[in-house]
C-alpha atoms as a PDB file:
ATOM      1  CA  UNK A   1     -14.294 -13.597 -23.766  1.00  0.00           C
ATOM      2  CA  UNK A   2     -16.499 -10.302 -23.773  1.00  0.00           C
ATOM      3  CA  UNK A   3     -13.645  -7.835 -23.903  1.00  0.00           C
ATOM      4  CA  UNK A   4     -15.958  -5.201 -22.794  1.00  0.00           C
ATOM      5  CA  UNK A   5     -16.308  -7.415 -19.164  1.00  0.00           C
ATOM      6  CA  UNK A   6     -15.445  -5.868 -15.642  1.00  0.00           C
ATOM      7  CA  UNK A   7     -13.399  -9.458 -15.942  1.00  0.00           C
ATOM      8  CA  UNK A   8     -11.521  -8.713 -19.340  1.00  0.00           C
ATOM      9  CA  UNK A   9     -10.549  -5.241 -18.436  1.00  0.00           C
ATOM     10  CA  UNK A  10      -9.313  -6.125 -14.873  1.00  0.00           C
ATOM     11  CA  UNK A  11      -7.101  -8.873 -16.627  1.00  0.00           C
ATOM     12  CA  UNK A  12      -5.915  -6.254 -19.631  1.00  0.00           C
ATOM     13  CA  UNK A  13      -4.746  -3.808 -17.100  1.00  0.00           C
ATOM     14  CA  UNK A  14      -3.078  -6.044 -14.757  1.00  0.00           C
ATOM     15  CA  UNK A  15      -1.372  -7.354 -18.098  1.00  0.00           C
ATOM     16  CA  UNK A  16      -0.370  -3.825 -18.798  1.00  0.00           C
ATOM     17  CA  UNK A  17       0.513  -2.658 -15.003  1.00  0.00           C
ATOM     18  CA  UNK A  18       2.513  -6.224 -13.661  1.00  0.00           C
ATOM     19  CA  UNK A  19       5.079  -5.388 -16.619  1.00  0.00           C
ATOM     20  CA  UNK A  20       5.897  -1.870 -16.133  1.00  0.00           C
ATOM     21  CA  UNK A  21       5.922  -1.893 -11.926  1.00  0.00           C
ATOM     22  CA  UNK A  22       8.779  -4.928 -12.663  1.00  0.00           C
ATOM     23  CA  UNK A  23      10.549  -3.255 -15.098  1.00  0.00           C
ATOM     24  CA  UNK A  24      10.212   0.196 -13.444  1.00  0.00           C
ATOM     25  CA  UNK A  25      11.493  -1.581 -10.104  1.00  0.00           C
ATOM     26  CA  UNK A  26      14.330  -3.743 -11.563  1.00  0.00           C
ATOM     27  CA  UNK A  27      15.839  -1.460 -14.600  1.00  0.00           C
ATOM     28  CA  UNK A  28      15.303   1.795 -13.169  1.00  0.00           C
ATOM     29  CA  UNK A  29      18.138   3.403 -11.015  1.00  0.00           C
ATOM     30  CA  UNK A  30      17.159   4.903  -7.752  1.00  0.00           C
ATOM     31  CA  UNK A  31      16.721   8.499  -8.850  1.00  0.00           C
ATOM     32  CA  UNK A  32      14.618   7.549 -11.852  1.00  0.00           C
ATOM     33  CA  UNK A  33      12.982   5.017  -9.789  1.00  0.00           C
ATOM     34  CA  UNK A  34      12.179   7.392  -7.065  1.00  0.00           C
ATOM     35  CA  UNK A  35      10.416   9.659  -9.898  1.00  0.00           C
ATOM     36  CA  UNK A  36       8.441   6.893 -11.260  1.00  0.00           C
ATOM     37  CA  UNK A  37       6.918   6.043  -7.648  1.00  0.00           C
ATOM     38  CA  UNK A  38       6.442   9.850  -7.147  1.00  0.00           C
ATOM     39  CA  UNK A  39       4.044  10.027 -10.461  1.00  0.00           C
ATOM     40  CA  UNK A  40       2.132   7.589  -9.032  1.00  0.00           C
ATOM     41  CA  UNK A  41       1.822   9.077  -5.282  1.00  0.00           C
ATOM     42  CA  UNK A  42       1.003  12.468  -7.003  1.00  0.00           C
ATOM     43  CA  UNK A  43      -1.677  11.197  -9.163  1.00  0.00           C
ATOM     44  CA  UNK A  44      -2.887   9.532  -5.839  1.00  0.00           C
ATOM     45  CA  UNK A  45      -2.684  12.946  -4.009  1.00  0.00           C
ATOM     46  CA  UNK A  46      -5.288  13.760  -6.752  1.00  0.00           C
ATOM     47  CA  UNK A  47      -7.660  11.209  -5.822  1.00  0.00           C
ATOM     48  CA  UNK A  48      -7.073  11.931  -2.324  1.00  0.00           C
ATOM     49  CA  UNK A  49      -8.632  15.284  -2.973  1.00  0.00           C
ATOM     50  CA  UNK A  50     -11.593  13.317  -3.957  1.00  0.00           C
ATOM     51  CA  UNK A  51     -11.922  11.576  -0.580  1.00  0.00           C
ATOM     52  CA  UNK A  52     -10.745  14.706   1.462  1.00  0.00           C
ATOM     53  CA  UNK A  53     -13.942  16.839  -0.485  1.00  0.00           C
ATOM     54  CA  UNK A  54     -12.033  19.222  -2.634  1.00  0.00           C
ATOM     55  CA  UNK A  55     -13.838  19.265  -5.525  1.00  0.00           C
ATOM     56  CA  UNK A  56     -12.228  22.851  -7.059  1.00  0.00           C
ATOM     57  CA  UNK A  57      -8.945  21.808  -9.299  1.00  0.00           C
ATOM     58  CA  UNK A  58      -7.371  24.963  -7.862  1.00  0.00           C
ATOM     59  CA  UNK A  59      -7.711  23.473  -4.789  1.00  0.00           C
ATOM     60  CA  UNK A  60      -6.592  19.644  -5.525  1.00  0.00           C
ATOM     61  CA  UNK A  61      -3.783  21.274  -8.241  1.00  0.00           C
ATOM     62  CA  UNK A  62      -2.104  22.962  -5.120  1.00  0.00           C
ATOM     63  CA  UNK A  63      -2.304  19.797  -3.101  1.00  0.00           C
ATOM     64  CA  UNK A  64      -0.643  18.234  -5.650  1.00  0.00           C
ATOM     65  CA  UNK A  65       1.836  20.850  -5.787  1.00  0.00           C
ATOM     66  CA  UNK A  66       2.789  20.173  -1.376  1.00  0.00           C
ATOM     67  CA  UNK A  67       2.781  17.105  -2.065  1.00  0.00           C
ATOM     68  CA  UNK A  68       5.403  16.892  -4.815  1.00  0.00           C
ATOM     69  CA  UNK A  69       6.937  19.625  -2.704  1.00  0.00           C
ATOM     70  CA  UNK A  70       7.458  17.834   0.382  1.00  0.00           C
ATOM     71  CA  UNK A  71       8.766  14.874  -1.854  1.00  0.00           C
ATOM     72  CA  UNK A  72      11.347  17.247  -3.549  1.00  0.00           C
ATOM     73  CA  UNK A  73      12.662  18.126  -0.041  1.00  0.00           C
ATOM     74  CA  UNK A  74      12.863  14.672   1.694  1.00  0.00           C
ATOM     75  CA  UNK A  75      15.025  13.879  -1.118  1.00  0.00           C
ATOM     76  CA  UNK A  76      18.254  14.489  -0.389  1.00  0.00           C
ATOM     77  CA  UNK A  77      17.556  13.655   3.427  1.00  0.00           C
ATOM     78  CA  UNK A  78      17.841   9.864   4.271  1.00  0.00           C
ATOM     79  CA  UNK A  79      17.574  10.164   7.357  1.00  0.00           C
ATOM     80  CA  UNK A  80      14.263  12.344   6.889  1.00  0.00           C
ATOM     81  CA  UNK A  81      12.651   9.569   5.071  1.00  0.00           C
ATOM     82  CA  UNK A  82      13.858   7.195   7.884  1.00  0.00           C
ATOM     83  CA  UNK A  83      11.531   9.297  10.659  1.00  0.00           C
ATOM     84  CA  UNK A  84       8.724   9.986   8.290  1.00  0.00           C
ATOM     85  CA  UNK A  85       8.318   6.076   7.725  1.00  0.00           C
ATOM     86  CA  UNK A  86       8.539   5.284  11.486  1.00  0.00           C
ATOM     87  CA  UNK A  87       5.647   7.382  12.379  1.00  0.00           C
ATOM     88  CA  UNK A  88       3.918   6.357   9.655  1.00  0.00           C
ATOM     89  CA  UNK A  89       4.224   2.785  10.988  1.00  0.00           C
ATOM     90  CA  UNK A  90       3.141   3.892  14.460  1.00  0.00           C
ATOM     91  CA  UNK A  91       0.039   5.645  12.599  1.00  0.00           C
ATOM     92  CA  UNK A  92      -1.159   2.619  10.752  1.00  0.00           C
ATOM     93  CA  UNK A  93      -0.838   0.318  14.199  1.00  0.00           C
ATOM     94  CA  UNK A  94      -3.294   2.669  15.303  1.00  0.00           C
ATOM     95  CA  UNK A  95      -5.629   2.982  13.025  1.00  0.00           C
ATOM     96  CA  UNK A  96      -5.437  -1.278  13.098  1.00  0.00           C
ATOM     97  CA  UNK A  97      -7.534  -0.832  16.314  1.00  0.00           C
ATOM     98  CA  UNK A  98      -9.591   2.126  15.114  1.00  0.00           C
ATOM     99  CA  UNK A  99     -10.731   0.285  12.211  1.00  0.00           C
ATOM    100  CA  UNK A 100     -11.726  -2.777  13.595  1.00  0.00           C
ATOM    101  CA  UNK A 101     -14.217  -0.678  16.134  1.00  0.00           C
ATOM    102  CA  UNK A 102     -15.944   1.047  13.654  1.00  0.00           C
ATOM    103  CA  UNK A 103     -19.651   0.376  13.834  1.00  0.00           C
ATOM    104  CA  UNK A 104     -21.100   2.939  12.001  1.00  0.00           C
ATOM    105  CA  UNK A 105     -19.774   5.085   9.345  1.00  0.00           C
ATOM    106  CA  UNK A 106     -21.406   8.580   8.988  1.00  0.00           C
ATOM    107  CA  UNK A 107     -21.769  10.031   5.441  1.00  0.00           C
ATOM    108  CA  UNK A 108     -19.424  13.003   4.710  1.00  0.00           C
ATOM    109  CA  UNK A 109     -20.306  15.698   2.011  1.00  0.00           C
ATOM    110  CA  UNK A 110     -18.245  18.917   2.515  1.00  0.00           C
ATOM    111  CA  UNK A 111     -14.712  19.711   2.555  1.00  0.00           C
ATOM    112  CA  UNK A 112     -12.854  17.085   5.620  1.00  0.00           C
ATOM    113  CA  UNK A 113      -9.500  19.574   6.510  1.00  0.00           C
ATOM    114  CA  UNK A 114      -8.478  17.005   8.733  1.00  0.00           C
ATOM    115  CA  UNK A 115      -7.416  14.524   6.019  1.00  0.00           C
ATOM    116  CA  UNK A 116      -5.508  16.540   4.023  1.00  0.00           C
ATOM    117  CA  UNK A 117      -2.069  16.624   6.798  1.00  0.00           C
ATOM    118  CA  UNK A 118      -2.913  12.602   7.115  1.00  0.00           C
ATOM    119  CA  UNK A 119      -2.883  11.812   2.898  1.00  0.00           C
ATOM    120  CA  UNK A 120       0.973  13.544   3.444  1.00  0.00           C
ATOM    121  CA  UNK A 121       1.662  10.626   5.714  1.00  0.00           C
ATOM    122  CA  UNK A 122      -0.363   8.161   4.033  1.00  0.00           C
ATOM    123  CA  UNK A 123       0.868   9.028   0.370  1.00  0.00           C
ATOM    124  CA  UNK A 124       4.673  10.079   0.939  1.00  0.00           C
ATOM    125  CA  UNK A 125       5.996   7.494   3.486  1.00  0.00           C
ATOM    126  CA  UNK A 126       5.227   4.559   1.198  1.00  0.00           C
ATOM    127  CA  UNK A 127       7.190   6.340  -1.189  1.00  0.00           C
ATOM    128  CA  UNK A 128      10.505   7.292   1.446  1.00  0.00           C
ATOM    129  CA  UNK A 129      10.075   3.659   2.228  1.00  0.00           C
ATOM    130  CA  UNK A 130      10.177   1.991  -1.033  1.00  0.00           C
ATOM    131  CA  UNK A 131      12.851   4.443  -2.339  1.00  0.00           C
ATOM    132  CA  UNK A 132      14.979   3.801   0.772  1.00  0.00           C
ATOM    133  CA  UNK A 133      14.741   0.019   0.448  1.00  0.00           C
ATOM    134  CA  UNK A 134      15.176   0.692  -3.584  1.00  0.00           C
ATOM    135  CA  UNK A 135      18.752   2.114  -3.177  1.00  0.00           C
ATOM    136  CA  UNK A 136      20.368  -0.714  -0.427  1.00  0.00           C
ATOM    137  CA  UNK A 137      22.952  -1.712  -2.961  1.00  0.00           C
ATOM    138  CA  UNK A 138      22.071  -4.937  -5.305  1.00  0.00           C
ATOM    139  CA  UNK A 139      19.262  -6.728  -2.908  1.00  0.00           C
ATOM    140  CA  UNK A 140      17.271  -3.069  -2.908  1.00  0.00           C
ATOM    141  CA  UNK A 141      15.423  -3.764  -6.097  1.00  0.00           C
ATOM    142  CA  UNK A 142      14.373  -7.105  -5.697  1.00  0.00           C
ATOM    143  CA  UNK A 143      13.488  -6.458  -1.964  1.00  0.00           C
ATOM    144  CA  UNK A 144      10.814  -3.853  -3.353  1.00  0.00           C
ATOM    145  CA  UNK A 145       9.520  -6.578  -6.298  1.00  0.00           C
ATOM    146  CA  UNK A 146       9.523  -9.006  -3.494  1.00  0.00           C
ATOM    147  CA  UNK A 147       7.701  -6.649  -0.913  1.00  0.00           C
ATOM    148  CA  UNK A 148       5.055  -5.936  -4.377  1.00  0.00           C
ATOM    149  CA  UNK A 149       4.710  -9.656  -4.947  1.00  0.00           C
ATOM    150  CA  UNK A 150       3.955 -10.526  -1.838  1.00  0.00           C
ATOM    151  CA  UNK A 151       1.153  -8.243  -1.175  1.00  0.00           C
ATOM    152  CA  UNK A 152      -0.645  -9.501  -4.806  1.00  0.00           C
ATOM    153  CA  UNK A 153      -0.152 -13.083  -3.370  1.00  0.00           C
ATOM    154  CA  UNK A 154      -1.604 -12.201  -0.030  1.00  0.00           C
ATOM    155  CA  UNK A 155      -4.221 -10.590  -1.576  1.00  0.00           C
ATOM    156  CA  UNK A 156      -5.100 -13.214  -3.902  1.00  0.00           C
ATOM    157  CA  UNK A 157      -4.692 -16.006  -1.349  1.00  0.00           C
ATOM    158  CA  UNK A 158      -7.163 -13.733   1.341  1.00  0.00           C
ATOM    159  CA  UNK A 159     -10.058 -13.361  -1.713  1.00  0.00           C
ATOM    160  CA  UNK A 160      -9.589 -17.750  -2.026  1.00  0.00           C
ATOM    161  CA  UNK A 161      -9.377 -18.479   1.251  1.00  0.00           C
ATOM    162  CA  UNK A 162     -12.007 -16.087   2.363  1.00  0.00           C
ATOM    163  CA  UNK A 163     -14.164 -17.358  -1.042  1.00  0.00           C
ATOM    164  CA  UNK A 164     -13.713 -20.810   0.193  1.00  0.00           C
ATOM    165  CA  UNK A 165     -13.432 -20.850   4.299  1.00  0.00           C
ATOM    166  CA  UNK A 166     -14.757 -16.998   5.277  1.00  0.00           C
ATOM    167  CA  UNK A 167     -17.333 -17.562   7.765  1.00  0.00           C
ATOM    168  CA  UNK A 168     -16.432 -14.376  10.364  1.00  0.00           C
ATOM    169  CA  UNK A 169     -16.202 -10.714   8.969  1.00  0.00           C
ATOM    170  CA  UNK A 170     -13.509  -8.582   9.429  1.00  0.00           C
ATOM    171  CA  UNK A 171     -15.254  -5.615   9.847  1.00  0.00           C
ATOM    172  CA  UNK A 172     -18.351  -5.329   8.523  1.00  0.00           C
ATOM    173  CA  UNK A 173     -19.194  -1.815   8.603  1.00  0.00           C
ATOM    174  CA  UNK A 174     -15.620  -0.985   6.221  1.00  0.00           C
ATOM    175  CA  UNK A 175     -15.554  -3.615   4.382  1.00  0.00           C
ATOM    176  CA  UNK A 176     -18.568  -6.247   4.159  1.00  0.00           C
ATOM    177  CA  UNK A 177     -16.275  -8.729   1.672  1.00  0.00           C
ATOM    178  CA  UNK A 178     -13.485  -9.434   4.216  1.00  0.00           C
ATOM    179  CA  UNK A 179     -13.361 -12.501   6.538  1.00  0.00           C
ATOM    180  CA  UNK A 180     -10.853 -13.523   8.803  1.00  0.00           C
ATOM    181  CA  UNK A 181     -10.202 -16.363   7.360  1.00  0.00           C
ATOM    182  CA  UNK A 182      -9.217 -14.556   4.409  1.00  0.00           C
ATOM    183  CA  UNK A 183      -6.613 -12.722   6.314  1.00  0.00           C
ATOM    184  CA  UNK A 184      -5.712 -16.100   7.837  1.00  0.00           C
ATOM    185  CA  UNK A 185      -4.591 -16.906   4.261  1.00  0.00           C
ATOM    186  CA  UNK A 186      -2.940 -14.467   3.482  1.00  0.00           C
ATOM    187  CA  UNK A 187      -0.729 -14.569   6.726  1.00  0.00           C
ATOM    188  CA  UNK A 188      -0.190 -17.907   5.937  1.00  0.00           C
ATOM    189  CA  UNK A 189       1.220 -16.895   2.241  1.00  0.00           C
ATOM    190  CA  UNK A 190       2.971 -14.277   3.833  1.00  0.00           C
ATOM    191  CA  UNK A 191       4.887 -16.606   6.161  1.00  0.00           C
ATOM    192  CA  UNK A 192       5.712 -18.799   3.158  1.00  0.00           C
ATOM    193  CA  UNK A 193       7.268 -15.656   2.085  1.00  0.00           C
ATOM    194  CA  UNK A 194       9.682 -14.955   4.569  1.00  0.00           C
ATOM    195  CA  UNK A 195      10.851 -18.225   4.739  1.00  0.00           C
ATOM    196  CA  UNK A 196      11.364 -17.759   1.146  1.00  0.00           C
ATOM    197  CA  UNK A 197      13.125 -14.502   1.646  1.00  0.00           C
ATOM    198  CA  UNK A 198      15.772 -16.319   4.369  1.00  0.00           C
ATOM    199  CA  UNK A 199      16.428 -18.886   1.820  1.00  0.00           C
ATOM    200  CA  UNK A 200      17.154 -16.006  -1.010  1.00  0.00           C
ATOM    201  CA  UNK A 201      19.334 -13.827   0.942  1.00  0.00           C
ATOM    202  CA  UNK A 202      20.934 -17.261   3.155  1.00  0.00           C
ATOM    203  CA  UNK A 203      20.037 -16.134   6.375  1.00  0.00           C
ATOM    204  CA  UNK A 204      20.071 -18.362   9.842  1.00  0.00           C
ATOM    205  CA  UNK A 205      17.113 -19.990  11.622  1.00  0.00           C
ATOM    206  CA  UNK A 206      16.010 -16.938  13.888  1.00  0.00           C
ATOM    207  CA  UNK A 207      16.833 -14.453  10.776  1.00  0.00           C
ATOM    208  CA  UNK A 208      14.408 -16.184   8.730  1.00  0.00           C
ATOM    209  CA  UNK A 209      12.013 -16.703  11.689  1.00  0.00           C
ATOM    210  CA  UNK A 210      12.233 -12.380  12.013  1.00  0.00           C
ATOM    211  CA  UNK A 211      11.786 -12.453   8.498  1.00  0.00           C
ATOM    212  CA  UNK A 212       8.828 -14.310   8.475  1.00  0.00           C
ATOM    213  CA  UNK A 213       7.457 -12.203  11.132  1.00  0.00           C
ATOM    214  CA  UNK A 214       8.183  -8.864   9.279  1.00  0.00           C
ATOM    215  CA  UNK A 215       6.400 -10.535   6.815  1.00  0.00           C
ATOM    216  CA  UNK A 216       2.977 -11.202   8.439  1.00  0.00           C
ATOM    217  CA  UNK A 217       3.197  -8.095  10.188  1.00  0.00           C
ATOM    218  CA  UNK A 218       3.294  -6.087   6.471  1.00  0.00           C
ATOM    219  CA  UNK A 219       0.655  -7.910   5.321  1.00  0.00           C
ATOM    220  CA  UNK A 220      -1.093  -7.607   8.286  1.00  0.00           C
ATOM    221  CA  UNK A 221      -0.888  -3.790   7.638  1.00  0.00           C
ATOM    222  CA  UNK A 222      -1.822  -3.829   4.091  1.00  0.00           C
ATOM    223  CA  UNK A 223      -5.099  -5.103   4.974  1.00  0.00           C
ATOM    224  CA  UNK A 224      -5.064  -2.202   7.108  1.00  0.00           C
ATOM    225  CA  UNK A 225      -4.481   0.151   4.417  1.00  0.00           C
ATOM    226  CA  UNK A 226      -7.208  -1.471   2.251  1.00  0.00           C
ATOM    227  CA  UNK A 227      -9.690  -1.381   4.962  1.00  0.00           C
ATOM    228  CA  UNK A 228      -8.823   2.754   5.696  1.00  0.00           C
ATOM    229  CA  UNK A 229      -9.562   3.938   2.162  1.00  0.00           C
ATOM    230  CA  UNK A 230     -12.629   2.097   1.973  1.00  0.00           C
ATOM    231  CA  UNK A 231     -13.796   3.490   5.085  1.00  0.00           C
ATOM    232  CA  UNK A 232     -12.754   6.948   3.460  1.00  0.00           C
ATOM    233  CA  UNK A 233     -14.543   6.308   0.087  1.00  0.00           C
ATOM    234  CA  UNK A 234     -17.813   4.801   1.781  1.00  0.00           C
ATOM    235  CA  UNK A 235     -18.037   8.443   3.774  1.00  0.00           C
ATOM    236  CA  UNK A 236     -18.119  10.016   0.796  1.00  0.00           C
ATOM    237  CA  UNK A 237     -20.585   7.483  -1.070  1.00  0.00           C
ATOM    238  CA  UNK A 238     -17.679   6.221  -4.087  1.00  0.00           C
ATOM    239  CA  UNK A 239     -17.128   2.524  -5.036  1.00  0.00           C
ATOM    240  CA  UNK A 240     -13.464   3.633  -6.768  1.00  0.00           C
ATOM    241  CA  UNK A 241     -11.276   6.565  -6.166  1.00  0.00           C
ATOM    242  CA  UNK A 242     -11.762   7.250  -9.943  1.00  0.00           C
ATOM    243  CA  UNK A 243     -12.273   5.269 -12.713  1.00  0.00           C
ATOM    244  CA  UNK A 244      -8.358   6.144 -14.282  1.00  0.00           C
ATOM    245  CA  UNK A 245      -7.580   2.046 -14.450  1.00  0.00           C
ATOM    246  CA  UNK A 246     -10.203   0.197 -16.581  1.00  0.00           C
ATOM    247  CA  UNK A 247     -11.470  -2.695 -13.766  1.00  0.00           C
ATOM    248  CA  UNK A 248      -9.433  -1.358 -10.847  1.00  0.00           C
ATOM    249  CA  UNK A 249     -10.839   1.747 -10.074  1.00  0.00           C
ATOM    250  CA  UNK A 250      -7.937   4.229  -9.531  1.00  0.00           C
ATOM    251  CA  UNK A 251      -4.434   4.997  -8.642  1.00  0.00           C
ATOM    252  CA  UNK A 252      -5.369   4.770  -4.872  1.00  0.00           C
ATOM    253  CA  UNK A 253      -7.591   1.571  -5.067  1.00  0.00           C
ATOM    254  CA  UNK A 254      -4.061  -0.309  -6.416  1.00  0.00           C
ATOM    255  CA  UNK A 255      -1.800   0.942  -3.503  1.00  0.00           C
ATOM    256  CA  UNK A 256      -3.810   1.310  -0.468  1.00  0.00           C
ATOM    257  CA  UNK A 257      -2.268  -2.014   0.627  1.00  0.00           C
ATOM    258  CA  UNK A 258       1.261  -0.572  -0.121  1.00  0.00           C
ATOM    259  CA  UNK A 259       0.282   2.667   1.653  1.00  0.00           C
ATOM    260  CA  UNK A 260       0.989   0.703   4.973  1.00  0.00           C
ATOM    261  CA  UNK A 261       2.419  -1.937   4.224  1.00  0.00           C
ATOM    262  CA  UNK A 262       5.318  -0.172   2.585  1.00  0.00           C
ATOM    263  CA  UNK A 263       6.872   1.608   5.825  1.00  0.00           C
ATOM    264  CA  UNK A 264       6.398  -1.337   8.291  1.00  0.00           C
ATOM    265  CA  UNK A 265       8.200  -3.720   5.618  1.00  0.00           C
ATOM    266  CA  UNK A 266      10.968  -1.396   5.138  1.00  0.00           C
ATOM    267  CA  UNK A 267      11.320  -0.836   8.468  1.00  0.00           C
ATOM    268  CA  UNK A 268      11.367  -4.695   9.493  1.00  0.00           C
ATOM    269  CA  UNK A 269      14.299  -4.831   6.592  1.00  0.00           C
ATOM    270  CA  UNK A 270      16.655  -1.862   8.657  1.00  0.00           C
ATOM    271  CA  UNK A 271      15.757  -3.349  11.980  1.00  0.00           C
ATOM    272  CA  UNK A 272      16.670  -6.400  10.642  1.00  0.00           C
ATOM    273  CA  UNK A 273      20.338  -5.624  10.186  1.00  0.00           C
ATOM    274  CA  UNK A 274      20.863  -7.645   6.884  1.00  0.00           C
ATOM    275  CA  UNK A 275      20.850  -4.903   4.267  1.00  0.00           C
ATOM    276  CA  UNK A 276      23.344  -2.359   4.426  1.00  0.00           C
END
């Protein structure tokens, strides 16, 4: 194979990145975990500079800065995390019907003000989410890997399916690739998932039925997430956020699915009564 191959270096840095978000997420205690997750949400903040229209690195170093700020001070508040990721989930269910009535998308050249307040919500509260479902005692880690592998399956099984079955877009105007068919598949994986999840942590009938809701609903999300920074990146003209991962584009093209998908599935998990 052509190592030099959008193909080959996809596969080379998914062989690089699977590793380390496993091993971060299943060796790392909470505290170190939590500053592994906020690396990756600051160099995200970066890119979100990018999409926002600050272009001066005075400007995107002191969003940086807020951002790692406001991270620093939900810290030691649980219960501050716990609010931030409820309205973030009430955010993303409406931007679920914003998106999907999009019909045009104007282009965008100059500073935008107005996303600068929103990348706080979008970038921190998957990170208050995954840290708060990192530290529930023995299940926390593997409930993050889970929530992780989940969305790569549904992703993978939405690009098939759609591949294979896609007849109906999604939503054209954000994202011309998408079917819904595709997200048929990956619901359906998603399911599968839940039940899987009952089975792992022995829950009844109607606990694993929940859990296969919470389940669709995430992934349901993700695609959500996905769809919202492309809308963001084709107002400003860019295929990737950067070019940082060789094949994947950039820190924020890897976890806009996780962006909302993150705080509904952690959530689902408190609401759901079986994690302490």
């Amino acid at each position: 194979m052509d190592c030099t191959s959008p193909l080959c270096r996809r596969t080379a840095t998914a062989l690089v990145l699977g590793p380390l978000v496993m091993g971060a997420v299943l060796w790392l205690p909470t505290d170190a975990f939590a500053v592994f997750f906020a690396c990756v949400v600051l160099g995200g903040a970066w890119e979100w500079c990018g999409l926002a229209g600050l272009s001066r690195l005075g400007h995107r170093a002191a969003y940086v800065a807020i951002v790692a700020v406001f991270m620093l001070g939900l810290w030691p508040i649980p219960a501050g995390r716990e609010w931030l990721v409820a309205i973030a989930v009430l955010w993303w269910a409406v931007q679920a019907v914003a998106l999907l009535r999009v019909r045009a998308i104007q282009p965008r050249s100059g500073p935008d003000p107005r996303l600068l307040p929103i990348g706080l919500l979008v970038l921190v509260a998957p990170w208050a989410a995954l840290v708060n479902l990192h530290q529930q005692g023995p299940a926390g880690p593997w409930l993050v890997l889970f929530l992780v592998l989940m969305i790569w399956g549904a992703d993978i099984a939405a690009y098939f399916v759609g591949r294979r079955f896609g007849r109906v877009k999604l939503a054209p105007v954000v994202s011309p690739g998408k079917t819904r068919e595709g997200v048929y598949g990956a619901l359906a994986g998603a399911c599968l998932g839940g039940f899987l999840l009952g089975w792992a942590q022995s829950l009844g009938i109607l606990e694993t039925l929940l859990a296969a809701f919470v389940c669709m609903v995430t992934v349901l999300l993700s695609v959500v997430g996905d769809l919202y920074e492309s809308l963001l990146k084709r107002r400003r003209g860019l295929k990737d956020s950067s070019n940082l991962l060789p094949g994947h584009g950039g820190l924020l093209d890897r976890i806009d699915s996780v962006t909302a998908a993150a705080p509904v599935f952690a959530l689902g998990i408190v609401l759901m009564g079986k994690v302490a």
